[in-house]
N, C-alpha and C. Protein backbone atom coordinates (compact mmCIF):
# COMPACT_ATOMS: atom_id res chain seq x y z
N UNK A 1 1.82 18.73 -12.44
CA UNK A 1 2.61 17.69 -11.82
C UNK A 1 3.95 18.27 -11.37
N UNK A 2 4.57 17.58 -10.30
CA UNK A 2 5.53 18.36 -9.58
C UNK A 2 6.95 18.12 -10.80
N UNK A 3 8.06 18.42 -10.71
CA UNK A 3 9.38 18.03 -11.33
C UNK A 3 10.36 17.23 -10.11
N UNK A 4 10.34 18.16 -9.58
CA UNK A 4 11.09 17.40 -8.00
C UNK A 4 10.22 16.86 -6.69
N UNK A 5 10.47 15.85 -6.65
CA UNK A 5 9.85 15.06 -5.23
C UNK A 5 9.88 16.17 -3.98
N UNK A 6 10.54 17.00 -4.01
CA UNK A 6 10.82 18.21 -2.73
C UNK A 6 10.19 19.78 -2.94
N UNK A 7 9.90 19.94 -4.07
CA UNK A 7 8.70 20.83 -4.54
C UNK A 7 7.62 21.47 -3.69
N UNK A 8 7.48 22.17 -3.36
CA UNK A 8 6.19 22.13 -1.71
C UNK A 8 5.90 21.22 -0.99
N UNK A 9 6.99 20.85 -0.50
CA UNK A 9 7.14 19.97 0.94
C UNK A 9 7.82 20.26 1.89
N UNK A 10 7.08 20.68 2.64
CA UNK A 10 8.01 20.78 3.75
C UNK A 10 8.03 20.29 4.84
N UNK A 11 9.70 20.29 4.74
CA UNK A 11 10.45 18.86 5.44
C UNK A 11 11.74 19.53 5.74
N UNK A 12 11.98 18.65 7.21
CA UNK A 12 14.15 18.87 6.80
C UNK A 12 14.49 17.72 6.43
N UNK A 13 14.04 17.04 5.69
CA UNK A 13 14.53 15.95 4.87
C UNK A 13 14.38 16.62 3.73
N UNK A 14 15.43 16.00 2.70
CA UNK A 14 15.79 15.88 0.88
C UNK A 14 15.21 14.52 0.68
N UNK A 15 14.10 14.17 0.13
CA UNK A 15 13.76 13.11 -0.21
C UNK A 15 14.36 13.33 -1.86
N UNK A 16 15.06 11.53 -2.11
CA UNK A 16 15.74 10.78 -3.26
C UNK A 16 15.23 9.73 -3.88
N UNK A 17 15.23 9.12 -4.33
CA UNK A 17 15.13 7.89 -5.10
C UNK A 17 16.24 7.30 -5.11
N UNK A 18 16.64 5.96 -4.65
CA UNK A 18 18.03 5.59 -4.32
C UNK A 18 17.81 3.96 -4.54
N UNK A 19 18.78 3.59 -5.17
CA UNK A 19 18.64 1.96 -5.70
C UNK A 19 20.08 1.31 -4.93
N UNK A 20 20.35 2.15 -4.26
CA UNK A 20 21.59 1.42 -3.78
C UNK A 20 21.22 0.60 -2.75
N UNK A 21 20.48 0.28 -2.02
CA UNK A 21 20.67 -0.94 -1.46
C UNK A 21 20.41 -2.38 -2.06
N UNK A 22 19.64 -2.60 -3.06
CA UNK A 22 19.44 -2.96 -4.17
C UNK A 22 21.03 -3.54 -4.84
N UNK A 23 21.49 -2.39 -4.89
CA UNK A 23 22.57 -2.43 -5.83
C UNK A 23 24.12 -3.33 -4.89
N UNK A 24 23.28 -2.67 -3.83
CA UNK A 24 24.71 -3.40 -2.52
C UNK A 24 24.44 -4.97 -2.88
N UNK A 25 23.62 -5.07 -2.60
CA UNK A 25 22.77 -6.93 -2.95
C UNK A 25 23.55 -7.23 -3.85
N UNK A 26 23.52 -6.61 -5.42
CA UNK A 26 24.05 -7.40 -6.57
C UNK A 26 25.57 -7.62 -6.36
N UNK A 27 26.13 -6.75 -5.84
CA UNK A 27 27.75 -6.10 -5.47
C UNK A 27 28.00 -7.77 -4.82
N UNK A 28 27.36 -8.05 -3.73
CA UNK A 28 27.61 -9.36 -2.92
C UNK A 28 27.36 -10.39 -3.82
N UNK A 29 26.15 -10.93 -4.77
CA UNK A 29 26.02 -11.65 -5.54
C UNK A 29 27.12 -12.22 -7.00
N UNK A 30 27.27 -10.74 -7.36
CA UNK A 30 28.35 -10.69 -8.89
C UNK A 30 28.95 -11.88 -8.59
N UNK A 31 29.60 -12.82 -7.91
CA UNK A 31 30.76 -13.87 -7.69
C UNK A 31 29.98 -15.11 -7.39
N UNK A 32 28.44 -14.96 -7.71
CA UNK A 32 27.95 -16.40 -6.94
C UNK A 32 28.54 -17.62 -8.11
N UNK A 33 28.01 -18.90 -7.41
CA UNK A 33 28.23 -20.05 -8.17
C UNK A 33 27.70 -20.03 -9.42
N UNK A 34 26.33 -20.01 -9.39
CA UNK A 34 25.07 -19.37 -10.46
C UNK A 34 25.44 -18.95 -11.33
N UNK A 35 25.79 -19.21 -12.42
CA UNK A 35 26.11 -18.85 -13.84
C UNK A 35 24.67 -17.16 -14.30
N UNK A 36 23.38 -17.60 -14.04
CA UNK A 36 22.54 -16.62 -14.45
C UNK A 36 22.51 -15.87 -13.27
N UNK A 37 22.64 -16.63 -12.09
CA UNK A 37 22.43 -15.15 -10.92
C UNK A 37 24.04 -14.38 -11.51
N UNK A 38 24.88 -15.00 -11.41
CA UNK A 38 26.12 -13.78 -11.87
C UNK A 38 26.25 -12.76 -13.03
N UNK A 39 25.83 -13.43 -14.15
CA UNK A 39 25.75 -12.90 -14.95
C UNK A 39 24.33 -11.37 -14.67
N UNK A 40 23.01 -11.88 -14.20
CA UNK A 40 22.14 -10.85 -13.65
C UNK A 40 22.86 -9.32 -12.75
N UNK A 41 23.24 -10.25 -11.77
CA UNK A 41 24.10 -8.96 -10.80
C UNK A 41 25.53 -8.13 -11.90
N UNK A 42 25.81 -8.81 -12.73
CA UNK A 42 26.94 -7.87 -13.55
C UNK A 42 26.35 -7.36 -14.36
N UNK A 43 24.98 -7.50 -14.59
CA UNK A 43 24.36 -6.31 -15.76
C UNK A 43 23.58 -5.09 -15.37
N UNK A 44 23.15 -5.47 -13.70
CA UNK A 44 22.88 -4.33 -12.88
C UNK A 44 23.65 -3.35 -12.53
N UNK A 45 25.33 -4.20 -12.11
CA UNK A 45 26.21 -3.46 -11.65
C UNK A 45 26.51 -2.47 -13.04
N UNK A 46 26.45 -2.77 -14.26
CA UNK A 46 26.87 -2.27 -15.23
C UNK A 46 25.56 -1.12 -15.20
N UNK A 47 24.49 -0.74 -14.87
CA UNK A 47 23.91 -0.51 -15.04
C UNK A 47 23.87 0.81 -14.48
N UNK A 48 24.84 0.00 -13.04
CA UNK A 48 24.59 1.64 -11.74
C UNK A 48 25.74 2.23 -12.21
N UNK A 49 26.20 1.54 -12.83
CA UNK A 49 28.04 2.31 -13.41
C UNK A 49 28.10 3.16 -14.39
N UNK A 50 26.98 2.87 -15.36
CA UNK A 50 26.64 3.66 -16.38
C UNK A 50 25.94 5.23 -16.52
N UNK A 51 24.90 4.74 -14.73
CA UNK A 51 23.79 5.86 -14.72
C UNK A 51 23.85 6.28 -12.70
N UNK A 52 25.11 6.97 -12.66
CA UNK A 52 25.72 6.12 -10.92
C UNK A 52 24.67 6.83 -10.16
N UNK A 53 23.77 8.18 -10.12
CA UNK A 53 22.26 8.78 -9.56
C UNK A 53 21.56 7.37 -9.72
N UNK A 54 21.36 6.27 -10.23
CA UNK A 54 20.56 4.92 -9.60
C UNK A 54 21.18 4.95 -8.07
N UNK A 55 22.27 4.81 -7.82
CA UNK A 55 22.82 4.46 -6.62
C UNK A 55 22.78 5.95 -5.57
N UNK A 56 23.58 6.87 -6.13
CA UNK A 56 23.48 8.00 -5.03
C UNK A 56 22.06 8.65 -4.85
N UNK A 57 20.69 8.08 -5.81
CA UNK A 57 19.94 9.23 -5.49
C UNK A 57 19.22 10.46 -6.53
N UNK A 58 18.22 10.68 -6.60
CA UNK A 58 17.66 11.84 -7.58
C UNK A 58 16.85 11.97 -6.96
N UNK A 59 15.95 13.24 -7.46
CA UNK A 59 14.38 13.89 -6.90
C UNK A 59 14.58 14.37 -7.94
N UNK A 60 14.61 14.62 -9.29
CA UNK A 60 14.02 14.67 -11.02
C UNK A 60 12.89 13.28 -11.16
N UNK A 61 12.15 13.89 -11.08
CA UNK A 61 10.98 12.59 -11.26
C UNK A 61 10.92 12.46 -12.81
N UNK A 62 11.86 13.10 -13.54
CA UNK A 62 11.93 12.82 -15.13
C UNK A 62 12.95 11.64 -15.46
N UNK A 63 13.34 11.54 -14.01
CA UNK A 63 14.52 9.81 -14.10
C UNK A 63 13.60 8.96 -13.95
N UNK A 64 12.42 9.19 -13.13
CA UNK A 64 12.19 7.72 -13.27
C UNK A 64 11.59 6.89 -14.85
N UNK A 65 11.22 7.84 -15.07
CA UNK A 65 10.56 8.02 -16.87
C UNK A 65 11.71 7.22 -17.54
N UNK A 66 12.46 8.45 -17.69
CA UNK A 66 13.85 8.10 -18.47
C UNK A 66 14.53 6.77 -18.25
N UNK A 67 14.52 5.96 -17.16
CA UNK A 67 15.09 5.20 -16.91
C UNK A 67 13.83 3.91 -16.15
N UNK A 68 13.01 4.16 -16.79
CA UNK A 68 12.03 3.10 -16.21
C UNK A 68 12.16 1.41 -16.51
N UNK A 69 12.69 1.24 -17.93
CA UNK A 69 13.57 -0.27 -18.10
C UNK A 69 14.79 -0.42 -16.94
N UNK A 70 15.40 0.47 -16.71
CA UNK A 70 16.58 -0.11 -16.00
C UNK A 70 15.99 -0.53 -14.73
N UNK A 71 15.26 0.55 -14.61
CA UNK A 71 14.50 0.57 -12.71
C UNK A 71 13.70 -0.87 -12.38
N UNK A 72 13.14 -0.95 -13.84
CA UNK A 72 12.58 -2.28 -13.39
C UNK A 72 13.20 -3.74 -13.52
N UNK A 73 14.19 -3.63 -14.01
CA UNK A 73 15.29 -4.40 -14.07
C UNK A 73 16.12 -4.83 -13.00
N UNK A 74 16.23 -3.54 -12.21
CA UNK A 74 17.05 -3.40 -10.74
C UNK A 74 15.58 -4.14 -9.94
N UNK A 75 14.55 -4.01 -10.17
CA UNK A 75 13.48 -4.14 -9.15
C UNK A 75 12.74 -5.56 -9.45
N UNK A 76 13.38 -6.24 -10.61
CA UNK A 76 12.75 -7.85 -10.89
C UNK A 76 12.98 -8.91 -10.06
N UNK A 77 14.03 -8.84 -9.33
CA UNK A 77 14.01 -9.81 -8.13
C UNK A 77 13.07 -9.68 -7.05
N UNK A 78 12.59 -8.61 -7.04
CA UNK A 78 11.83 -8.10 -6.04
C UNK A 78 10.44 -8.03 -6.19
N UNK A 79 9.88 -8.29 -7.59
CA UNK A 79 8.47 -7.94 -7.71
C UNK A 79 9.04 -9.57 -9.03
N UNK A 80 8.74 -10.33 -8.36
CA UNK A 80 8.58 -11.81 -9.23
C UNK A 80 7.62 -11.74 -10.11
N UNK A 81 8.10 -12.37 -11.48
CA UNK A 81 6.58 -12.65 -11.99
C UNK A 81 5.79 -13.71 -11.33
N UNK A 82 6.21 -14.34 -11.16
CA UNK A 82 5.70 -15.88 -10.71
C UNK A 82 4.82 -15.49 -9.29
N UNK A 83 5.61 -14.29 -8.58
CA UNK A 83 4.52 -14.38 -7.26
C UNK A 83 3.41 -13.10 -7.58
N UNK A 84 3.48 -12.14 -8.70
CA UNK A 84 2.79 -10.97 -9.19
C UNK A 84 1.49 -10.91 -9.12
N UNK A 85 0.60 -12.05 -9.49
CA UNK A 85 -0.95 -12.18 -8.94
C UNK A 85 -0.99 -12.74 -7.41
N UNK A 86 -0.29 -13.23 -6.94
CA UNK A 86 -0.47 -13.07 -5.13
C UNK A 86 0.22 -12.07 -4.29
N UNK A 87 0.72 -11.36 -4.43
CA UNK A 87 1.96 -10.02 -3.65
C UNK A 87 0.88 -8.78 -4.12
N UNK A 88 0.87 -8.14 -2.89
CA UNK A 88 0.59 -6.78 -2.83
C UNK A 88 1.47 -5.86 -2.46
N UNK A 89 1.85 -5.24 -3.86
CA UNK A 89 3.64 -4.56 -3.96
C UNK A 89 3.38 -3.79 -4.55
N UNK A 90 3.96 -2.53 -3.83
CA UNK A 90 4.81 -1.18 -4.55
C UNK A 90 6.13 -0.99 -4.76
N UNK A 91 6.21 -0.07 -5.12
CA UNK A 91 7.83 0.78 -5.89
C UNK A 91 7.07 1.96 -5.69
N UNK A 92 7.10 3.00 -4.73
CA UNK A 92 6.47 4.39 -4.62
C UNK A 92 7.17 5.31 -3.76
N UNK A 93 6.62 6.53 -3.88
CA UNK A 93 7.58 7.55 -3.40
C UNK A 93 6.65 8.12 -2.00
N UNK A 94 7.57 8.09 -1.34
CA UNK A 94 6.72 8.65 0.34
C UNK A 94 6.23 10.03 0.04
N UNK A 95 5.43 10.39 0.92
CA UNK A 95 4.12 11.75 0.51
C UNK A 95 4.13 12.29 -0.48
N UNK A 96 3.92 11.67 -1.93
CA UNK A 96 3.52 11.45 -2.68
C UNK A 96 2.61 10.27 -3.69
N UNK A 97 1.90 10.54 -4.42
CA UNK A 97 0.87 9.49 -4.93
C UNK A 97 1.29 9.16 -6.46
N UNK A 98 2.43 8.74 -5.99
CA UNK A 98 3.36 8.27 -7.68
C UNK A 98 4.61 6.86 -6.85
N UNK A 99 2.76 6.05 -7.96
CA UNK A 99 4.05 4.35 -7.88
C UNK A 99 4.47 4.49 -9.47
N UNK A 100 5.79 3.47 -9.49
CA UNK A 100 5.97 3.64 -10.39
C UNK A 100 6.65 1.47 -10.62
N UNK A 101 6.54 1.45 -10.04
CA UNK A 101 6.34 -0.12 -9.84
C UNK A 101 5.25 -0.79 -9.11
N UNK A 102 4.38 -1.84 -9.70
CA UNK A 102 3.35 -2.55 -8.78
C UNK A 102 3.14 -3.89 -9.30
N UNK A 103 2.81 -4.69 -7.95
CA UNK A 103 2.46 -6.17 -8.40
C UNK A 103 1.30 -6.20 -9.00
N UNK A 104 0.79 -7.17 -9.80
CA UNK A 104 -0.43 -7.65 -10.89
C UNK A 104 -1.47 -6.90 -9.84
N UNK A 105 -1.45 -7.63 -9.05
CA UNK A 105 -2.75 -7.52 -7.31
C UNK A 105 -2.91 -6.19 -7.19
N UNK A 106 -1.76 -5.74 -7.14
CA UNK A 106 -2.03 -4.42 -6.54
C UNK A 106 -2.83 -3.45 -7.50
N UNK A 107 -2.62 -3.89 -8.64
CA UNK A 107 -2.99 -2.91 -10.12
C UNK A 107 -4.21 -3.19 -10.19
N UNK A 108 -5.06 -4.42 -9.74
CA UNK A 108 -6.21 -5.00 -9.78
C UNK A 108 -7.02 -4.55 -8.52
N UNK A 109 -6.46 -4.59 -7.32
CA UNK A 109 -7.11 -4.05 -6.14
C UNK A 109 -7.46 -2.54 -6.64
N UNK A 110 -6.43 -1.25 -7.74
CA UNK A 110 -7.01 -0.02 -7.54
C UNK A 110 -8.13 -0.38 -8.83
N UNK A 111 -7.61 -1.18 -9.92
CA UNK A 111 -8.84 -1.26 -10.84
C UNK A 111 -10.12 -1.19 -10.28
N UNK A 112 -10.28 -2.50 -9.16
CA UNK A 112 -11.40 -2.46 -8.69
C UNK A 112 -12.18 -1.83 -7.68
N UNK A 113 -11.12 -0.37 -7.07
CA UNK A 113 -11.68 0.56 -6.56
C UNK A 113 -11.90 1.72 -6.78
N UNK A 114 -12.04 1.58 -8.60
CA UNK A 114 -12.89 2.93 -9.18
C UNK A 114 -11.92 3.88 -9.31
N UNK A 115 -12.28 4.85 -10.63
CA UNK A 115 -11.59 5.74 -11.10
C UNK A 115 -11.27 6.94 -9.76
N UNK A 116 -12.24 6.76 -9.01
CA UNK A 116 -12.55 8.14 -8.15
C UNK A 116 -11.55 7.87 -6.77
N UNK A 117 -11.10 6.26 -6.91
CA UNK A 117 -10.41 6.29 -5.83
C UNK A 117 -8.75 7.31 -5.76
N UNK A 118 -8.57 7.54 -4.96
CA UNK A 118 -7.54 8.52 -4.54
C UNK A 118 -6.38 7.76 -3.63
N UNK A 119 -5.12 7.32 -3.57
CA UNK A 119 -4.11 6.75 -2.30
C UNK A 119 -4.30 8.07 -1.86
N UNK A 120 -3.82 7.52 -0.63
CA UNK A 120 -3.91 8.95 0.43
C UNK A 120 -2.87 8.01 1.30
């Protein structure tokens, strides 16, 4: 398995992992009316403040490991439970075959296309 997303690829791109737009969202939210949306966006923001590569960026694919509660934390507005058996959703890394977030559906669509299936 690779360590860095940029590992035998070649590209003139640096591919990252980057939560900052994500994180821009909460930045605008922190002040809503919403007692739980505010409080939500100030525990994210605390979150990118703590670990600030959420926001600028990594290719250590040992962050996403390491930090897979926070990631999915940053990524719960976005992958609902409530809509999780109807949404066909990723969290994945471009030319590569590593999700590391998925909706219910989606986990069920590869269940049911066999061990042998391959993303491509």
């Amino acid at each position: 398995m690779i360590k860095d997303l940029n590992d035998g690829l070649e590209s003139p791109f640096v591919l990252k992992v980057s939560f900052n737009k994500l994180i821009q969202h909460y930045e605008e939210i922190a002040d809503d009316e919403d007692a739980i949306v505010m409080q939500k966006a100030k525990q994210i923001l605390e979150i990118a403040k703590e670990k600030p590569y959420l926001r600028t960026g990594f290719s250590d694919l040992k962050r996403i490991e390491e930090n897979k509660k926070d990631i999915r934390f940053i990524l719960s507005d976005a992958f609902s439970p409530i809509l999780t058996k109807n949404e066909i959703k990723t969290a994945s890394i471009p030319f590569h075959n590593l999700i590391f977030n998925s909706s219910e559906r989606f986990k069920t669509i590869l269940r049911a296309a066999g061990d042998n299936f391959d993303l491509e």
